[in-house]
Protein backbone atom coordinates (compact mmCIF):
# COMPACT_ATOMS: atom_id res chain seq x y z
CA UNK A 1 170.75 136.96 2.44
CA UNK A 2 173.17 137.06 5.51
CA UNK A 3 172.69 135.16 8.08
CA UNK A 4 172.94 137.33 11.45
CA UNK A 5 173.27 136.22 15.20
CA UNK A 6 172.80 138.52 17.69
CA UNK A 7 175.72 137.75 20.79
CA UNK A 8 173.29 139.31 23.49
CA UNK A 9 170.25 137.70 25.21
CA UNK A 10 169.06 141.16 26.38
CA UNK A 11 165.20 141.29 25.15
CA UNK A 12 165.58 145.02 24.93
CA UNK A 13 168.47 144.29 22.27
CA UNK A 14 166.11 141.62 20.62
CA UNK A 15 163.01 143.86 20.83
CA UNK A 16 164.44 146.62 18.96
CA UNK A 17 166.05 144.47 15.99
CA UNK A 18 162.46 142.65 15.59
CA UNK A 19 160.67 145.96 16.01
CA UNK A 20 163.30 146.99 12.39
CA UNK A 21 162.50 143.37 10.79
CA UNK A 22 165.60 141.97 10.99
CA UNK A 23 165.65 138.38 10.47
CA UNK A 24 168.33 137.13 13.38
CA UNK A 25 169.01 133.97 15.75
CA UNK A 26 170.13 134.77 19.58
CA UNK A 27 173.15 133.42 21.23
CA UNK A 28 174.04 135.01 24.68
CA UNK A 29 178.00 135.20 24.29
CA UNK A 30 179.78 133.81 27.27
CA UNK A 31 182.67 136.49 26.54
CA UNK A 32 183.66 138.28 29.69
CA UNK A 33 183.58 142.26 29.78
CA UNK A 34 186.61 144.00 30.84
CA UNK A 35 185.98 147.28 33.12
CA UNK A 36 189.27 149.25 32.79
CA UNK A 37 188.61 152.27 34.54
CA UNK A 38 191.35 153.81 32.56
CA UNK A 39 189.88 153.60 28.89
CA UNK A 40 188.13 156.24 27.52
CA UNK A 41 184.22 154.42 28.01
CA UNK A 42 183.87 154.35 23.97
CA UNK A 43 186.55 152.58 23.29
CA UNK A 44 185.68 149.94 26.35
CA UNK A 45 182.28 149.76 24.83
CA UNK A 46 183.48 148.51 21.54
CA UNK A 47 186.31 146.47 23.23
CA UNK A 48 183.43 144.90 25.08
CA UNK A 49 181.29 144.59 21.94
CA UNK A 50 183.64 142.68 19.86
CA UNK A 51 184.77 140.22 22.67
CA UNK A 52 181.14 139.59 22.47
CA UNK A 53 180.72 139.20 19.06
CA UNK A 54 184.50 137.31 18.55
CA UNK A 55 183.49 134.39 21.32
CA UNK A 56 180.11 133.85 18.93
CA UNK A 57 181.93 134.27 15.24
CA UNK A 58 184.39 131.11 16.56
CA UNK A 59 181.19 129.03 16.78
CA UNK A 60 179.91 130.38 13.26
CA UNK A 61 182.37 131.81 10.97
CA UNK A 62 180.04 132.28 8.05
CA UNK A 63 177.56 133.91 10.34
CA UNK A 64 177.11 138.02 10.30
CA UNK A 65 177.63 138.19 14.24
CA UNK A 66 176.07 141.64 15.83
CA UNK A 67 177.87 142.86 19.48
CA UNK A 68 177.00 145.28 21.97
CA UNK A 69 177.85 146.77 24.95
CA UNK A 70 176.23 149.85 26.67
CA UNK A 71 177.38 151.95 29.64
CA UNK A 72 177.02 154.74 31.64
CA UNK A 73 179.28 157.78 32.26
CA UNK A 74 179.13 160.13 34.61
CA UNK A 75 181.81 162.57 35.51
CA UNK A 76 184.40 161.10 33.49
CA UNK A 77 183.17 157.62 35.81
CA UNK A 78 181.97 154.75 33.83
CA UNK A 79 179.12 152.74 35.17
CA UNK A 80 177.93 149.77 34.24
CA UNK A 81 175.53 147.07 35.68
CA UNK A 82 175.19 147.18 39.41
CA UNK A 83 175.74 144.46 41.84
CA UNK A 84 173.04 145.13 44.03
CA UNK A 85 170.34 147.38 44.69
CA UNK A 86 172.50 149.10 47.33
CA UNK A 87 174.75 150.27 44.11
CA UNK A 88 172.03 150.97 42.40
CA UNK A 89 170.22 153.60 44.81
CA UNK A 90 173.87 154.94 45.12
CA UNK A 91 173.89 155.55 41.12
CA UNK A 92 170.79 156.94 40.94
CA UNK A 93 171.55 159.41 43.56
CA UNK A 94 174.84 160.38 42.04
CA UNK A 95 172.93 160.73 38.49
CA UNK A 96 170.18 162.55 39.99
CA UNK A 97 169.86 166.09 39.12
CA UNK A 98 172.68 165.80 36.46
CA UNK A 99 173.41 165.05 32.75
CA UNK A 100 175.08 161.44 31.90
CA UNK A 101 176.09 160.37 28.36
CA UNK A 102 174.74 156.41 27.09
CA UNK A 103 177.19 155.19 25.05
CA UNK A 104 176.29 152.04 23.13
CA UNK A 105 179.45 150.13 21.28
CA UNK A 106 178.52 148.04 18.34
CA UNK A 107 180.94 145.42 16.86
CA UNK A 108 179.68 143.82 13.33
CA UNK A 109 181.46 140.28 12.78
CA UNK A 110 181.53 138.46 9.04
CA UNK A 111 183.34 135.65 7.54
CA UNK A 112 186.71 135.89 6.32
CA UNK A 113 187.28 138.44 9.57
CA UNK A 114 184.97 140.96 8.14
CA UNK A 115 185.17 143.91 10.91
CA UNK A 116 182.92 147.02 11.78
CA UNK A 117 182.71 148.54 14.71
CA UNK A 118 181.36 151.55 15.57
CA UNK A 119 179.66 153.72 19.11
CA UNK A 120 176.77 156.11 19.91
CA UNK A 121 176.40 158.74 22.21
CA UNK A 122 173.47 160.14 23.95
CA UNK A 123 172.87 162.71 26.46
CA UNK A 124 170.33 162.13 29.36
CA UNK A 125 169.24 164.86 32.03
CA UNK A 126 168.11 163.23 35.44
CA UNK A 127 164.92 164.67 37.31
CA UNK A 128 166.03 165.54 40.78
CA UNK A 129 165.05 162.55 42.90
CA UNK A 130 164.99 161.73 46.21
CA UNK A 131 164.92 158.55 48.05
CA UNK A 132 161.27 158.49 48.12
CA UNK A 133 161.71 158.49 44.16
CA UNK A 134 164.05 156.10 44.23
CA UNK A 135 162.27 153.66 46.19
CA UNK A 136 159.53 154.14 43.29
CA UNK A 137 161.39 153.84 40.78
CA UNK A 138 163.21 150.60 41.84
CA UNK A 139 159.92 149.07 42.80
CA UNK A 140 159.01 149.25 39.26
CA UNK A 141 162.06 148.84 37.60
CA UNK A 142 164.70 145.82 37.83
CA UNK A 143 167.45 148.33 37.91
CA UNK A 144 170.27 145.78 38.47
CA UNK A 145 170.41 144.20 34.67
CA UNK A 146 170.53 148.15 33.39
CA UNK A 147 174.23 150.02 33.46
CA UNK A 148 174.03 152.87 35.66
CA UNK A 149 170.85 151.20 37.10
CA UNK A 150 168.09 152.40 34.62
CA UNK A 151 165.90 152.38 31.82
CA UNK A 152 164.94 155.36 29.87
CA UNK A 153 162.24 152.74 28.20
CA UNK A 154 160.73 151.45 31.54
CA UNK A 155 159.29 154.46 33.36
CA UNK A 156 161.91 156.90 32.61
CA UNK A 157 159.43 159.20 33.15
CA UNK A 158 159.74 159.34 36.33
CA UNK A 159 163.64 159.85 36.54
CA UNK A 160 164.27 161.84 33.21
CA UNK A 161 164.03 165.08 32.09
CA UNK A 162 165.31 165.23 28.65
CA UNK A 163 167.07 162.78 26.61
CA UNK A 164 169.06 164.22 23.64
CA UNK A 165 170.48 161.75 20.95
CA UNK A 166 169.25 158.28 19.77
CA UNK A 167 166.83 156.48 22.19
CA UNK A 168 167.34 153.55 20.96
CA UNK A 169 170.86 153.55 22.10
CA UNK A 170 169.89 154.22 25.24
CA UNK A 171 167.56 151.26 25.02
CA UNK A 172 171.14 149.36 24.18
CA UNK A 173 171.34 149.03 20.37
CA UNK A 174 172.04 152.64 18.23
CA UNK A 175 168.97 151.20 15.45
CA UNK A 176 169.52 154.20 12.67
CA UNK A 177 173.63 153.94 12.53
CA UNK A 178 173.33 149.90 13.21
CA UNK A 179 170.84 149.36 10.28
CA UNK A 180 172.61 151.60 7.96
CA UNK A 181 175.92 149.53 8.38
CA UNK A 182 173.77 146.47 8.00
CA UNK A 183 172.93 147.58 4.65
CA UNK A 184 176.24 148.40 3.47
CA UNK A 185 176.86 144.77 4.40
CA UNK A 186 173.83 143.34 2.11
């Protein structure tokens, strides 16, 4: 049986492997992310997934080590976690009314330099919302520890219209693609 660490101490991450009934240990990587503007926001999103999972492998080679990294796009602009709830009104306004993509990068680390890595897209239509909304949604919401400043799991509701693709990976780990490359591990 292989022995898997997830580098993330997100409890949405955590919740959603538990939820599947995979056996796992949590280390929050101390691996800084990179934000190159420049990058197309799938390849950052794996970049930032295996720094993650690399800075957790050095501790435990013969570990399985599992790394993510989710962010936002939105007109070819990447967003990621905000730095304070002034950003974060400003992303919801910019995302309100329109369609962003979720893009969740997943890096797989194994002994002996074992390597898989691998993204997810899905789509997600905004409501049109207005400060009022806003100010709602944020009272309910911790916004800031969410790229682009939401949660499709935590009242979503009441910002989204329609989410097409995985919702998982919007919750920040793509569960159907991730457990199937699991089990070509095993």
């Amino acid at each position: 049986m292989r022995h898997w660490i997830l580098a993330s101490s997100s409890p949405r991450r955590r919740d959603l492997l538990e939820k599947a009934g995979v056996s796992f240990e949590v280390m929050a990587s101390p691996a800084e992310e990179i934000h190159d503007e420049s990058m197309d926001f799938r390849m950052l999103c794996e970049e930032n997934a295996e720094r993650k999972a690399q800075a957790i492998s050095e501790i435990y080679p013969q570990a399985w080590v599992i790394g993510a990294d989710t962010l936002v796009s939105i007109d070819q602009r990447i967003l990621g976690k905000p730095h304070d709830e002034n950003e974060a009104r400003a992303m919801l306004r910019m995302l309100s009314g329109r369609s962003n993509q979720v893009c969740t990068g997943v890096c797989l680390l194994g002994p002996g330099g074992k390597k898989l890595r691998f993204h997810e897209i899905s789509d997600v239509d905004f409501l049109s919302i207005g400060e009022p909304e806003i100010e709602n949604y944020m009272s309910k919401v911790n916004t800031l520890d969410k790229a682009g400043s939401y949660a499709a799991q935590e009242f979503g509701e009441l910002i989204i219209r329609e989410i097409r693709g995985d919702f998982s990976n919007i919750v920040g780990l793509p569960m159907r693609k991730l457990l199937m490359m699991m089990n070509e591990l095993s």
